[in-house]
N, C-alpha and C. Protein backbone atom coordinates (compact mmCIF):
# COMPACT_ATOMS: atom_id res chain seq x y z
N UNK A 1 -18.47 -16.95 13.34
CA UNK A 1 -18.93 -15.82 12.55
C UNK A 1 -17.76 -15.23 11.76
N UNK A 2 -17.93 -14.69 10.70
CA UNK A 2 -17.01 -13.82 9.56
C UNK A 2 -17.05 -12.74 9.71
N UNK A 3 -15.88 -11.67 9.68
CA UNK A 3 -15.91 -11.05 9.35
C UNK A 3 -16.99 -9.64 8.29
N UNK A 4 -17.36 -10.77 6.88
CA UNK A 4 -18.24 -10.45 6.11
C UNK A 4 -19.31 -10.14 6.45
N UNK A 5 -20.16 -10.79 7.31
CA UNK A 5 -21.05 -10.40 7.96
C UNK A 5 -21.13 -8.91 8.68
N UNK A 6 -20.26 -8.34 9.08
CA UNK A 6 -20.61 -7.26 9.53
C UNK A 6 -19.50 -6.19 9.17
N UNK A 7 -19.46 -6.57 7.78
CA UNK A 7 -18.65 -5.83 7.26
C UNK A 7 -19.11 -4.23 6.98
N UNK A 8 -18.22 -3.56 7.33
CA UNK A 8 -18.42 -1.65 7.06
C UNK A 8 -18.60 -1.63 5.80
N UNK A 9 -19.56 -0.48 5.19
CA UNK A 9 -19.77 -0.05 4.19
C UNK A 9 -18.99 0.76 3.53
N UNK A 10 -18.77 1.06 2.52
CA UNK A 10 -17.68 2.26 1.70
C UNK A 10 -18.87 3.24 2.03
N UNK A 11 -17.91 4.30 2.39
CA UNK A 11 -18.45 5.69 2.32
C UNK A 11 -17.53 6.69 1.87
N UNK A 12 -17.66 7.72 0.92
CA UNK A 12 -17.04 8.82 0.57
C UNK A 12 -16.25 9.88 1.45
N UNK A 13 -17.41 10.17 2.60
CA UNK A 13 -16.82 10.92 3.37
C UNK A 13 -17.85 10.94 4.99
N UNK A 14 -17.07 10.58 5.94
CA UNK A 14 -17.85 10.13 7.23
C UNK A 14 -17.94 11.28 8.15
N UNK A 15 -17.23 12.78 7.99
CA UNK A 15 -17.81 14.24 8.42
C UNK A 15 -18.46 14.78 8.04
N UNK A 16 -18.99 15.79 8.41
CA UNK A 16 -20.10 16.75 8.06
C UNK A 16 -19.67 17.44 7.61
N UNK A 17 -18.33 18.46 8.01
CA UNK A 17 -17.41 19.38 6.87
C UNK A 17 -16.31 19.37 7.27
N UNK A 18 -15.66 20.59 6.48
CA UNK A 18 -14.32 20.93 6.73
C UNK A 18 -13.28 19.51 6.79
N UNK A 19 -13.36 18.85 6.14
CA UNK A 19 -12.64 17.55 6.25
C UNK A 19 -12.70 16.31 5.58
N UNK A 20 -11.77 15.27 5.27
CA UNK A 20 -12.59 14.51 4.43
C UNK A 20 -12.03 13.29 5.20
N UNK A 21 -13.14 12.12 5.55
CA UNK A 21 -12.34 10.71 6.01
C UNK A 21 -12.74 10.03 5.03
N UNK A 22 -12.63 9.30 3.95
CA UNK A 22 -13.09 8.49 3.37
C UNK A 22 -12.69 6.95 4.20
N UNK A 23 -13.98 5.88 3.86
CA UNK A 23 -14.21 4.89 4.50
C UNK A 23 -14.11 3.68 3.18
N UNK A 24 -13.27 2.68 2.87
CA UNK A 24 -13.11 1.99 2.13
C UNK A 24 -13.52 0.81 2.44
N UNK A 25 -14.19 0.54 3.62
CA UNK A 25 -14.56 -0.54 3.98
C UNK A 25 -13.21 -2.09 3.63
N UNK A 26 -13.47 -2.92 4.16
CA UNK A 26 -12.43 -3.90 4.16
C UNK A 26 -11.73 -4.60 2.84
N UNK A 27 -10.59 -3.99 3.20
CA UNK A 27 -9.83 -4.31 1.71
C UNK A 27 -8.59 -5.54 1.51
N UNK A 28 -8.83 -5.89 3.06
CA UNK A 28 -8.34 -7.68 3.18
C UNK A 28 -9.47 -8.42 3.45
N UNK A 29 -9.65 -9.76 2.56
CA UNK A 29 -10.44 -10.60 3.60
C UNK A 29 -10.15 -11.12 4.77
N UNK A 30 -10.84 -12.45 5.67
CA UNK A 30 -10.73 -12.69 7.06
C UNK A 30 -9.09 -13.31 7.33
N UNK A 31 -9.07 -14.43 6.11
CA UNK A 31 -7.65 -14.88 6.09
C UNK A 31 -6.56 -13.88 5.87
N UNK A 32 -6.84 -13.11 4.88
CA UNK A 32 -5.42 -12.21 5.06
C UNK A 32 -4.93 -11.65 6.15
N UNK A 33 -6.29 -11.39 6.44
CA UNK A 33 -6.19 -9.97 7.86
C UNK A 33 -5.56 -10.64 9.07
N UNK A 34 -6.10 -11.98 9.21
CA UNK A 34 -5.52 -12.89 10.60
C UNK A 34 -3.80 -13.03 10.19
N UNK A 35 -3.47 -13.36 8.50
CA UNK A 35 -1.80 -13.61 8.52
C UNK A 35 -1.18 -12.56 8.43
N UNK A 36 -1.68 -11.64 8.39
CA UNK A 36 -0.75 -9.87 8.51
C UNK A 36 -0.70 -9.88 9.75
N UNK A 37 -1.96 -9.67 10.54
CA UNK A 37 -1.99 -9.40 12.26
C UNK A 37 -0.75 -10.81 12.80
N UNK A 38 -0.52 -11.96 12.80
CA UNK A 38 0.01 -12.99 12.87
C UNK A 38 1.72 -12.23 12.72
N UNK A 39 1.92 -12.11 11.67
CA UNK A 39 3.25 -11.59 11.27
C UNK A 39 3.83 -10.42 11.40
N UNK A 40 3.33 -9.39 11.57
CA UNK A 40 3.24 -7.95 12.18
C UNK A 40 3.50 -8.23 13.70
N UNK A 41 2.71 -9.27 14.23
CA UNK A 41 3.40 -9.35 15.45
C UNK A 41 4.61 -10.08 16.15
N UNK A 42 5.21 -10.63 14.97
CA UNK A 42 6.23 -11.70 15.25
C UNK A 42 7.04 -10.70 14.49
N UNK A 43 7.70 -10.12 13.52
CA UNK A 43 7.78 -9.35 12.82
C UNK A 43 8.61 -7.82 12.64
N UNK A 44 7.83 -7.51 13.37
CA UNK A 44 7.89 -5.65 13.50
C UNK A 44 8.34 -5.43 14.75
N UNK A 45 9.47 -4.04 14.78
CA UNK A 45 10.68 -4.06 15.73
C UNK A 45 9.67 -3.50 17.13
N UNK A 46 8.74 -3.86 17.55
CA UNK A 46 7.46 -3.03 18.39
C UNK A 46 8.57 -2.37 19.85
N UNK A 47 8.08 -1.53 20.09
CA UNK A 47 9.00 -0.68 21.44
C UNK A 47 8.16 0.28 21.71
N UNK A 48 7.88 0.72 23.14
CA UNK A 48 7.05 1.73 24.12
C UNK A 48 7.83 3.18 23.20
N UNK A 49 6.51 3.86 22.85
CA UNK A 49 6.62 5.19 21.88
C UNK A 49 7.16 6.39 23.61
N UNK A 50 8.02 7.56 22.79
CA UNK A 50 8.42 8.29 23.73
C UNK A 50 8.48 9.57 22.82
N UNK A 51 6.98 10.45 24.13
CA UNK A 51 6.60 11.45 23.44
C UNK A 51 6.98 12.53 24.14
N UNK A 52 6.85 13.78 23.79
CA UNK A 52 7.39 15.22 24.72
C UNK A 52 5.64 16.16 24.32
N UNK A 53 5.10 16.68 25.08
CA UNK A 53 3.95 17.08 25.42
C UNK A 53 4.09 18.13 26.17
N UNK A 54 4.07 19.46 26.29
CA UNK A 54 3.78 20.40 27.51
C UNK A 54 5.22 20.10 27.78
N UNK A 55 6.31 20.16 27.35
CA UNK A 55 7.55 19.76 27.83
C UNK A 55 8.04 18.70 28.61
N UNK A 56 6.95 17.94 28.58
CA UNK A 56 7.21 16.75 29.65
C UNK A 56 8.20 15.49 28.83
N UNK A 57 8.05 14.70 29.25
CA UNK A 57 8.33 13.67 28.44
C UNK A 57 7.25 12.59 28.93
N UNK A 58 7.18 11.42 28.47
CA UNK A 58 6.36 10.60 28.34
C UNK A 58 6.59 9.39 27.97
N UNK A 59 6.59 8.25 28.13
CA UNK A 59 6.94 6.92 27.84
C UNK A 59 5.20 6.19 27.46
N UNK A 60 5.09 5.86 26.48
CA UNK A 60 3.41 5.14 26.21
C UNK A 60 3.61 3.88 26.59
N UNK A 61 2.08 2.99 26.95
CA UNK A 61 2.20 1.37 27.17
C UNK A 61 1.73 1.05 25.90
N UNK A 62 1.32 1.44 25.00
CA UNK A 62 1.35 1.19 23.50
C UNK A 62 2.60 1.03 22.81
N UNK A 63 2.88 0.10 22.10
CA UNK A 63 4.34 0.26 21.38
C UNK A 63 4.08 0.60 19.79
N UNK A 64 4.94 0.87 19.46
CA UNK A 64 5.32 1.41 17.83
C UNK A 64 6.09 1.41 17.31
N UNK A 65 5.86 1.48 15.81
CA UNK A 65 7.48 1.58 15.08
C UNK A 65 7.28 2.11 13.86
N UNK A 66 8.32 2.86 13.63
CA UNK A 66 8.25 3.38 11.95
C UNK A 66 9.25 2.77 11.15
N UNK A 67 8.75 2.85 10.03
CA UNK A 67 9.45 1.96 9.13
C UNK A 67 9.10 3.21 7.27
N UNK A 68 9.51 2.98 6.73
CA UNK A 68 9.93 4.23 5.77
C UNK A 68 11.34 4.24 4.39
N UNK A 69 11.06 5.39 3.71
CA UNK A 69 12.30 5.22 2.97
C UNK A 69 13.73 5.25 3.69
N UNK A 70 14.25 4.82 3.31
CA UNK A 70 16.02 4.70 3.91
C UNK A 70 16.66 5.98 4.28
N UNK A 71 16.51 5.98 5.25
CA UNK A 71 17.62 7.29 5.86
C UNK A 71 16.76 8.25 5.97
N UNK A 72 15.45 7.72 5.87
CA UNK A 72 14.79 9.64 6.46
C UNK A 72 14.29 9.73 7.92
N UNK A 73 14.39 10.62 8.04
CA UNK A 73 14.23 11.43 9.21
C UNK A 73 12.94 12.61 9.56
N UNK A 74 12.17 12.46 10.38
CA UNK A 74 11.02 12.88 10.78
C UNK A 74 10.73 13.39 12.35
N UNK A 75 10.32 14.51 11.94
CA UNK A 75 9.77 14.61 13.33
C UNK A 75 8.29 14.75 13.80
N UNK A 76 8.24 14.08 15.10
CA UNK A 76 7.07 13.30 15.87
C UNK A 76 6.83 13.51 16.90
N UNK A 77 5.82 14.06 17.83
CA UNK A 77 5.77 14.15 19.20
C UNK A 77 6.88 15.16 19.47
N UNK A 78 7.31 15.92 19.09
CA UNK A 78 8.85 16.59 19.72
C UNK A 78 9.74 16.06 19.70
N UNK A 79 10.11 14.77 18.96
CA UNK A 79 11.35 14.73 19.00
C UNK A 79 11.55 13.85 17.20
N UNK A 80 12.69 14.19 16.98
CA UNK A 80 13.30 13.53 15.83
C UNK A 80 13.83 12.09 15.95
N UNK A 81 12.63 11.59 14.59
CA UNK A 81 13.16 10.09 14.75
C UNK A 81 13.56 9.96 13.07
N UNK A 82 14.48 8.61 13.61
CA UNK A 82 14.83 7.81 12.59
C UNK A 82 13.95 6.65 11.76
N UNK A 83 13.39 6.48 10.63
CA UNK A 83 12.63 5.37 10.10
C UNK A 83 13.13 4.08 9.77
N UNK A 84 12.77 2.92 10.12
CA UNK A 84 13.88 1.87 10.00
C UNK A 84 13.43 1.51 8.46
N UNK A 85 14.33 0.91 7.23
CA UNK A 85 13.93 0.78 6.25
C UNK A 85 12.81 -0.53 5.76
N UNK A 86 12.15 -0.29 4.68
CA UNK A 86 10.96 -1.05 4.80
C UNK A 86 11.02 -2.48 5.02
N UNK A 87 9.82 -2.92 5.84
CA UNK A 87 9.53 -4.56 6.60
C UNK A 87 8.65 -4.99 4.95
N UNK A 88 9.09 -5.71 4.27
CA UNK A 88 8.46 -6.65 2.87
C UNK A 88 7.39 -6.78 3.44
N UNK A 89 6.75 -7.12 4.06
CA UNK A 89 5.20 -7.23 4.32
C UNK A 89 4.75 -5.54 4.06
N UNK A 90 4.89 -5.01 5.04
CA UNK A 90 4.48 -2.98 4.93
C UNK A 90 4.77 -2.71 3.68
N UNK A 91 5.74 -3.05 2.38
CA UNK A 91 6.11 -2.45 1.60
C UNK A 91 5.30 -2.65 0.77
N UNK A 92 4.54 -4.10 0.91
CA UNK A 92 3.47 -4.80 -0.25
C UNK A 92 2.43 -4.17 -0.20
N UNK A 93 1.75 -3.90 1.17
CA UNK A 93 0.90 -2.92 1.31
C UNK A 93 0.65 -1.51 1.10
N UNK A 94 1.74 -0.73 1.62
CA UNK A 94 1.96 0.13 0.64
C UNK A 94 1.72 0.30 -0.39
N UNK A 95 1.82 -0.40 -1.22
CA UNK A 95 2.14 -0.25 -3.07
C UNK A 95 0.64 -0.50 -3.42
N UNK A 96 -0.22 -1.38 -2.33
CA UNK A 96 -1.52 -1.70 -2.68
C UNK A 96 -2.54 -0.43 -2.23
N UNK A 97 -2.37 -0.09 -1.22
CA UNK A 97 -2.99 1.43 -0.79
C UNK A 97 -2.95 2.17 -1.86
N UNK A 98 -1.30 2.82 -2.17
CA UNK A 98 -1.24 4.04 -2.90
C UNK A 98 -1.87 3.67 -4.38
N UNK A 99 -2.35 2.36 -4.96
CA UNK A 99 -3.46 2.32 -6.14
C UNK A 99 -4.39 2.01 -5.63
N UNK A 100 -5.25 2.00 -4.46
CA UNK A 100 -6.32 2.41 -4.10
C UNK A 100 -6.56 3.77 -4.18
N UNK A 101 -5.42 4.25 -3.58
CA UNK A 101 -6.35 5.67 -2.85
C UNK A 101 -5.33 6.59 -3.82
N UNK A 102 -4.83 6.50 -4.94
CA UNK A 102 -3.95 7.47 -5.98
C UNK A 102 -3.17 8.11 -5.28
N UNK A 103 -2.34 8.00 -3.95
CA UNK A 103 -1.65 8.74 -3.47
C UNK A 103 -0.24 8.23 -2.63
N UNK A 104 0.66 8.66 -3.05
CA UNK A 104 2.43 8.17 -2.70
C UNK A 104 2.19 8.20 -0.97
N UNK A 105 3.03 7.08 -0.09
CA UNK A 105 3.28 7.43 0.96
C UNK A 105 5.14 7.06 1.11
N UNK A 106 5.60 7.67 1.82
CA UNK A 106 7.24 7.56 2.02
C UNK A 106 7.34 6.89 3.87
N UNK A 107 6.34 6.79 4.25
CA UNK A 107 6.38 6.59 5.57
C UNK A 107 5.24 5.05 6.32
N UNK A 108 5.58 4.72 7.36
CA UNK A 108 3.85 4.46 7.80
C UNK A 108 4.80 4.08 9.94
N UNK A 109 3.59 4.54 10.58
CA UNK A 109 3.97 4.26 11.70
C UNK A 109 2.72 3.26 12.12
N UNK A 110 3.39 2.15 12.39
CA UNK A 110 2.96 0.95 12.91
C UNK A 110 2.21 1.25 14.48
N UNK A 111 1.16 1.08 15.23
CA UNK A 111 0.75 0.63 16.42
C UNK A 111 0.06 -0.30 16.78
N UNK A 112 0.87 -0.94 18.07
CA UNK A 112 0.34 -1.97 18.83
C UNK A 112 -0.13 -1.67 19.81
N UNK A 113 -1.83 -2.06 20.03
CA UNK A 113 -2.73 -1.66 21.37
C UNK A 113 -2.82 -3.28 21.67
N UNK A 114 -2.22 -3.86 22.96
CA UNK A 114 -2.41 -5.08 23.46
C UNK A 114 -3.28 -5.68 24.18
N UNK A 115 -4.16 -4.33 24.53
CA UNK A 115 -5.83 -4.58 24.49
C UNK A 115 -6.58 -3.57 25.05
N UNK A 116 -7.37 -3.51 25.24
CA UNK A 116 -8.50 -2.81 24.97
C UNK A 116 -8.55 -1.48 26.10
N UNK A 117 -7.44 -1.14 27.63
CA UNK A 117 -7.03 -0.33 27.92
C UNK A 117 -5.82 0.74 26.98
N UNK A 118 -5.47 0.05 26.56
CA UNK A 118 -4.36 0.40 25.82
C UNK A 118 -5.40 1.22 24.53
N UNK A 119 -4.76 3.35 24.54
CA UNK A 119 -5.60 3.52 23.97
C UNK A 119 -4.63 4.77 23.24
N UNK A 120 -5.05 6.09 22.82
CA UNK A 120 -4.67 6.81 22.11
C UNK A 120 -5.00 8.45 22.59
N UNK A 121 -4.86 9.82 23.03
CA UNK A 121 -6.06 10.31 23.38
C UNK A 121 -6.21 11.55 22.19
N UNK A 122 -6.66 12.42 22.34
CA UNK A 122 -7.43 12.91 21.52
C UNK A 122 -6.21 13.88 21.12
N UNK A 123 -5.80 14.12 19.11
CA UNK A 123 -4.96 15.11 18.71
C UNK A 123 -5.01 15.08 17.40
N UNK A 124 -4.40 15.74 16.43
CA UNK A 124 -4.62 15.60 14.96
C UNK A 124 -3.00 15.66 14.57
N UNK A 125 -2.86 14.70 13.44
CA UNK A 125 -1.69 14.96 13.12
C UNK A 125 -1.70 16.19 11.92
N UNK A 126 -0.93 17.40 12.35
CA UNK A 126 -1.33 18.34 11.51
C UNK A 126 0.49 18.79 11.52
N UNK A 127 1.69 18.05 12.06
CA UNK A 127 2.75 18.74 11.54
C UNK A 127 3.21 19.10 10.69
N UNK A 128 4.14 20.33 10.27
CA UNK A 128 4.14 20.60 9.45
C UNK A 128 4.49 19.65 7.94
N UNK A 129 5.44 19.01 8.63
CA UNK A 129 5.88 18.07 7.28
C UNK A 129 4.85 17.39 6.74
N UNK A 130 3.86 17.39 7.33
CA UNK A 130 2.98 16.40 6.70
C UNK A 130 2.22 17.15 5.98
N UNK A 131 2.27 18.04 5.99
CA UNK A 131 1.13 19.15 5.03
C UNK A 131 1.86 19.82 3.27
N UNK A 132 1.41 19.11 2.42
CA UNK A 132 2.04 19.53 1.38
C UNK A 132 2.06 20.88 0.86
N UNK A 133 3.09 21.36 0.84
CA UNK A 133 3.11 22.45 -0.13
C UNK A 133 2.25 23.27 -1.10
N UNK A 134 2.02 22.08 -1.92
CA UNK A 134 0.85 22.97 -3.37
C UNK A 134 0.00 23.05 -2.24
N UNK A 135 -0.20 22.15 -1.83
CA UNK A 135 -1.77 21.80 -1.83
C UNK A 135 -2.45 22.40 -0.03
N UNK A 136 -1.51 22.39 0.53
CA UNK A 136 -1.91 22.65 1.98
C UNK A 136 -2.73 21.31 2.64
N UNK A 137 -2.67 20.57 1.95
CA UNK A 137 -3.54 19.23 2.88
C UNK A 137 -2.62 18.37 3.45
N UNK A 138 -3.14 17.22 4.18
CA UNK A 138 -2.49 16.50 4.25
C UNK A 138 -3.34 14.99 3.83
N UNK A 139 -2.52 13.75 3.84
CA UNK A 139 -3.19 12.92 3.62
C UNK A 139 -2.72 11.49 4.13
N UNK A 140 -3.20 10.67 5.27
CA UNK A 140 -2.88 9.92 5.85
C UNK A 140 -4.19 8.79 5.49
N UNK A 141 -3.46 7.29 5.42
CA UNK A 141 -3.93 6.12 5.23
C UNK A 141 -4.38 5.15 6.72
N UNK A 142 -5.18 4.44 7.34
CA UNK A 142 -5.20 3.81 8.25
C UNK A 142 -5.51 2.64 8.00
N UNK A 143 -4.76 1.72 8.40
CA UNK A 143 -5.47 -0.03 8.27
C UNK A 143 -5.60 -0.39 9.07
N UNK A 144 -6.34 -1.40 9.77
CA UNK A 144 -6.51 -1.79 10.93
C UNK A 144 -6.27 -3.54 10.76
N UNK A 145 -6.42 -4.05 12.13
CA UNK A 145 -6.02 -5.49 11.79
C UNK A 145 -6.43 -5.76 13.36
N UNK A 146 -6.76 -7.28 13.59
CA UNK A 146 -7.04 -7.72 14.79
C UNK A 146 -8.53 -6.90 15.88
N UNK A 147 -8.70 -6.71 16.70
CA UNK A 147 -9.69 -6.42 17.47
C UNK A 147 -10.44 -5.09 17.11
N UNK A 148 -11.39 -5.22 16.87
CA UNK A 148 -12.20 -4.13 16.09
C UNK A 148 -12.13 -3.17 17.48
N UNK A 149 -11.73 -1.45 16.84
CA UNK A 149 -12.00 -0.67 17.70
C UNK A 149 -12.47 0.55 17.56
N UNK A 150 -13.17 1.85 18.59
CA UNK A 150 -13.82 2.72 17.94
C UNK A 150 -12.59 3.94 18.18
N UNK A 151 -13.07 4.23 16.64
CA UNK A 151 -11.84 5.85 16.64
C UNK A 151 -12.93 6.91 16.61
N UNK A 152 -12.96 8.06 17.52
CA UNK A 152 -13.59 9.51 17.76
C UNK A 152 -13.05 10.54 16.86
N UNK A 153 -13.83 10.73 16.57
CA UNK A 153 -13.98 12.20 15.89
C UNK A 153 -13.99 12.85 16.17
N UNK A 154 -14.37 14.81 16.75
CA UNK A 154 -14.18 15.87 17.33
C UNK A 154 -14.18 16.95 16.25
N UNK A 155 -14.90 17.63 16.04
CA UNK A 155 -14.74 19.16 15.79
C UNK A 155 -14.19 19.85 16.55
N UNK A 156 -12.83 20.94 15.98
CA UNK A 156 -12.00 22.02 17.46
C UNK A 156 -13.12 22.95 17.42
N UNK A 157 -13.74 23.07 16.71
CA UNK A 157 -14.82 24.78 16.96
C UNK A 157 -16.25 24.36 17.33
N UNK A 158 -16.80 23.16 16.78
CA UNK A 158 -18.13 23.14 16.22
C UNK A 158 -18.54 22.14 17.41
N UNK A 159 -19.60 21.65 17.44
CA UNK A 159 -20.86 20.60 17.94
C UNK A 159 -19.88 19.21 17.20
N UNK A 160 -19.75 19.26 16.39
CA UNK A 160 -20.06 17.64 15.36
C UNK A 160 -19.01 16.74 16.11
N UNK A 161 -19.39 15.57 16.62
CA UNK A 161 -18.86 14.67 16.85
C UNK A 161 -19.19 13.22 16.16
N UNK A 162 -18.25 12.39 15.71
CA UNK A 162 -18.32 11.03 14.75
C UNK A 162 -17.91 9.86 15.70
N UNK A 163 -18.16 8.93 15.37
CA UNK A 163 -17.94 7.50 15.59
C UNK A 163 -17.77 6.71 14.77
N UNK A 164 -16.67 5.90 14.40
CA UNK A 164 -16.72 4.80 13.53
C UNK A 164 -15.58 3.19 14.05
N UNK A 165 -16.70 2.10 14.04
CA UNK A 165 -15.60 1.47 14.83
C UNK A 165 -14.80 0.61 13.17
N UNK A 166 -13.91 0.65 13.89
CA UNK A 166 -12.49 0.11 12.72
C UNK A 166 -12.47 -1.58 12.90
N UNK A 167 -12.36 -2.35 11.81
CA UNK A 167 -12.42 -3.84 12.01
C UNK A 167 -11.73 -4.09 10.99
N UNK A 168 -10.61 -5.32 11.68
CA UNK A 168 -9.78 -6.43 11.02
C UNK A 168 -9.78 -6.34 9.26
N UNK A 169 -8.89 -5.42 8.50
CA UNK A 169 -8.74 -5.83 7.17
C UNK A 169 -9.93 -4.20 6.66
N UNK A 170 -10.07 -3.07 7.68
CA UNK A 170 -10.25 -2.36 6.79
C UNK A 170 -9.78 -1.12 6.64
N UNK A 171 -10.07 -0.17 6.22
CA UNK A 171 -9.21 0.89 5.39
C UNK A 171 -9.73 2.28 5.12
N UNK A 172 -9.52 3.44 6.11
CA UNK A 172 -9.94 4.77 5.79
C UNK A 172 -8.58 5.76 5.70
N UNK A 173 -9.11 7.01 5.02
CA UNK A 173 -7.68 7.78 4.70
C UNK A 173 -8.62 9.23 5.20
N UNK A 174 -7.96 9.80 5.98
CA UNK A 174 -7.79 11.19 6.07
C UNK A 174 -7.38 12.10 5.40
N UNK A 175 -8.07 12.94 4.61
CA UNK A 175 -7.85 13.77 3.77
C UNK A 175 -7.86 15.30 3.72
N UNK A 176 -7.52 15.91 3.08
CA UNK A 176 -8.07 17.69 2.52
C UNK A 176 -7.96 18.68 3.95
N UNK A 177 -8.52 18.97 4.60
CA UNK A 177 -8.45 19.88 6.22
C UNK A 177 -8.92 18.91 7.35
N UNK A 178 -8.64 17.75 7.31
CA UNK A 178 -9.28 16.83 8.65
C UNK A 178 -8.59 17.57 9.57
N UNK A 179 -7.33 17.57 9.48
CA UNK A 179 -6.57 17.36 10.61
C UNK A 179 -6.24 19.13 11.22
N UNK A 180 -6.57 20.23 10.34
CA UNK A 180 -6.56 21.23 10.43
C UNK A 180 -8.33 21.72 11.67
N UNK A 181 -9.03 20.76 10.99
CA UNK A 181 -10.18 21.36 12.07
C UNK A 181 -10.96 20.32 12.98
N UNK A 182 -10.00 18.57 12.62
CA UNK A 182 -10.46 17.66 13.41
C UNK A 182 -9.74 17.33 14.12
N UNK A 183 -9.82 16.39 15.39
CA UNK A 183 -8.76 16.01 16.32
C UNK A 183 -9.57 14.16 16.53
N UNK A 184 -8.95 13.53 17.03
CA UNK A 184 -9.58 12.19 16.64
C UNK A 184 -8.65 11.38 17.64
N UNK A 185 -9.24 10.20 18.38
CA UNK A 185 -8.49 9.35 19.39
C UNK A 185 -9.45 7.67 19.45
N UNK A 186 -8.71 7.28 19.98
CA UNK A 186 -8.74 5.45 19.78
C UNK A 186 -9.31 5.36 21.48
N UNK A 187 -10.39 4.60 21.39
CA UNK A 187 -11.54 5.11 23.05
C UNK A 187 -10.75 3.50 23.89
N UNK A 188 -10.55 3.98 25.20
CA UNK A 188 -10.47 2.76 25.71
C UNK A 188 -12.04 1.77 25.54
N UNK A 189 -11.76 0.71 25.95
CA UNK A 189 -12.66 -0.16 26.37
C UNK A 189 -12.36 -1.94 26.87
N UNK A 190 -12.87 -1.78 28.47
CA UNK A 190 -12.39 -2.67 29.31
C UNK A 190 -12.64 -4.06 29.11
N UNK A 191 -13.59 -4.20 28.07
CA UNK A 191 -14.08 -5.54 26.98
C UNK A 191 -13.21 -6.01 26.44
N UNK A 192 -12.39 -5.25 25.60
CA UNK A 192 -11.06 -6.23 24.80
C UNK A 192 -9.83 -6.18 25.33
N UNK A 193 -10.01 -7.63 25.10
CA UNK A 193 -8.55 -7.95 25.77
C UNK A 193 -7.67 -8.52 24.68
N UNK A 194 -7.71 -8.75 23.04
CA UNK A 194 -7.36 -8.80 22.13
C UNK A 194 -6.65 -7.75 21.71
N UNK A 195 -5.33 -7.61 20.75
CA UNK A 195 -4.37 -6.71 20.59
C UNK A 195 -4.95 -6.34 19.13
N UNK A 196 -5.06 -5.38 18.81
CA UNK A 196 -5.26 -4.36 17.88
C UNK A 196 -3.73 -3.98 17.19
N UNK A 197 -3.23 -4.15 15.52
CA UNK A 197 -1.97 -3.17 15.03
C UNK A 197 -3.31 -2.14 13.82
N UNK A 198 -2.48 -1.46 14.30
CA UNK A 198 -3.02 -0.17 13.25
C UNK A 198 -1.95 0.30 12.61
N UNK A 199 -1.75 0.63 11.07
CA UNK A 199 -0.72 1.04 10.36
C UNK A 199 -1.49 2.19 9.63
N UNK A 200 -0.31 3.57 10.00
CA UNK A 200 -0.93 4.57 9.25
C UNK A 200 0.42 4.58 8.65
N UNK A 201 0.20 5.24 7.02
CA UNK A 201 0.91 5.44 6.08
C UNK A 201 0.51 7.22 5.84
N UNK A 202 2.39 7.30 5.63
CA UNK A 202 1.98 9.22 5.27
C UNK A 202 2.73 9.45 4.49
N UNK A 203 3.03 10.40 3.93
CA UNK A 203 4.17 11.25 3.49
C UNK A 203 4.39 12.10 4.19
N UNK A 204 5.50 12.37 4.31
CA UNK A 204 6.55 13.75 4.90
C UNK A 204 7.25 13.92 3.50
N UNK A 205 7.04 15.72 3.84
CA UNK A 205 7.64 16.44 2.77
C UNK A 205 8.98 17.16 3.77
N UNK A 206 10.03 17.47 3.23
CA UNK A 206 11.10 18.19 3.72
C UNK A 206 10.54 19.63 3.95
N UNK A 207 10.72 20.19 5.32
CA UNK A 207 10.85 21.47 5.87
C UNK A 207 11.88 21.97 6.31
């Protein structure tokens, strides 16, 4: 079976309010998507993410990596990291996103889920750097690649909860107040045992 076959539809916007996800449906075909996932994993510097939470610290079984303009510096989880400069594969993509979706990214943090325990839990990226200036939004890119998986939705005030599962080669961006009134996480499930990379692309603005 293909991909094509059960390919996601484009949709404008997959909340009810206060937020915008747009859904681009798959913007690699089956072959691309298998030689990115292929090379991304041979590839990319992957290492267990280390987060600070409630003051704790934290070591993830998910690994990650950022990769970015040269010499910048970001902060993540509580602590300040370094971006390693861009992997030629991420950079190509990049350049193909930001004329999809009309919008610059300076960043993207790479994740590897090595299967289907391996998960994410529920938070919004709403730091400050990521929220522009004029505009007060923010705006983050997601691609997915390898084992189709479902990302949650959440309203912080309201009822509304979303579902959308993510598959090999496609492409939604978070936009306008998502992350101000949504919170969103990657669901376990004891079925896949296939590794999932997800690449989100952002900008950080200097604070």
């Amino acid at each position: 079976m293909t991909l094509e076959l059960f390919a996601p539809e484009c949709q404008d916007n997959l909340l009810f309010c206060d937020g915008e996800v747009q859904d681009y449906g798959l913007i690699l075909n089956e072959a691309q998507s298998c030689q990115y996932m292929r090379y991304f994993l041979a590839q990319l510097a992957w290492q267990p993410d280390e987060v600070f939470l409630h003051g704790k610290h934290y070591v993830t079984d998910r690994k990650v990596v950022w990769y970015g303009d040269e010499n910048y510096q970001y902060r993540y989880s509580g602590s300040l990291k370094q971006a390693a400069a861009w992997n030629a594969g991420l950079f190509r993509l990049k350049q193909h996103i930001e004329k999809l979706t009309g919008h610059p990214f300076n960043s993207c943090l790479a994740n590897l889920y090595e299967h289907g325990q391996q998960a994410v839990g529920w938070h919004s990226d709403d730091e400050a750097a990521l929220i522009s200036p004029n505009t007060g939004e923010a705006v983050i890119a997601s691609l997915s690649f390898g084992a189709a998986r479902k990302m949650r939705f959440q309203h912080k005030t309201q009822q509304h909860k979303v579902d959308v599962m993510l598959h090999s080669g496609q492409l939604i961006v978070m936009r306008g107040q998502t992350q101000k009134y949504w919170k969103h996480c990657i669901a376990k499930s004891a079925k896949i045992i296939e590794p999932r990379i997800n690449l989100t692309f952002r900008y950080f603005f200097p604070v």
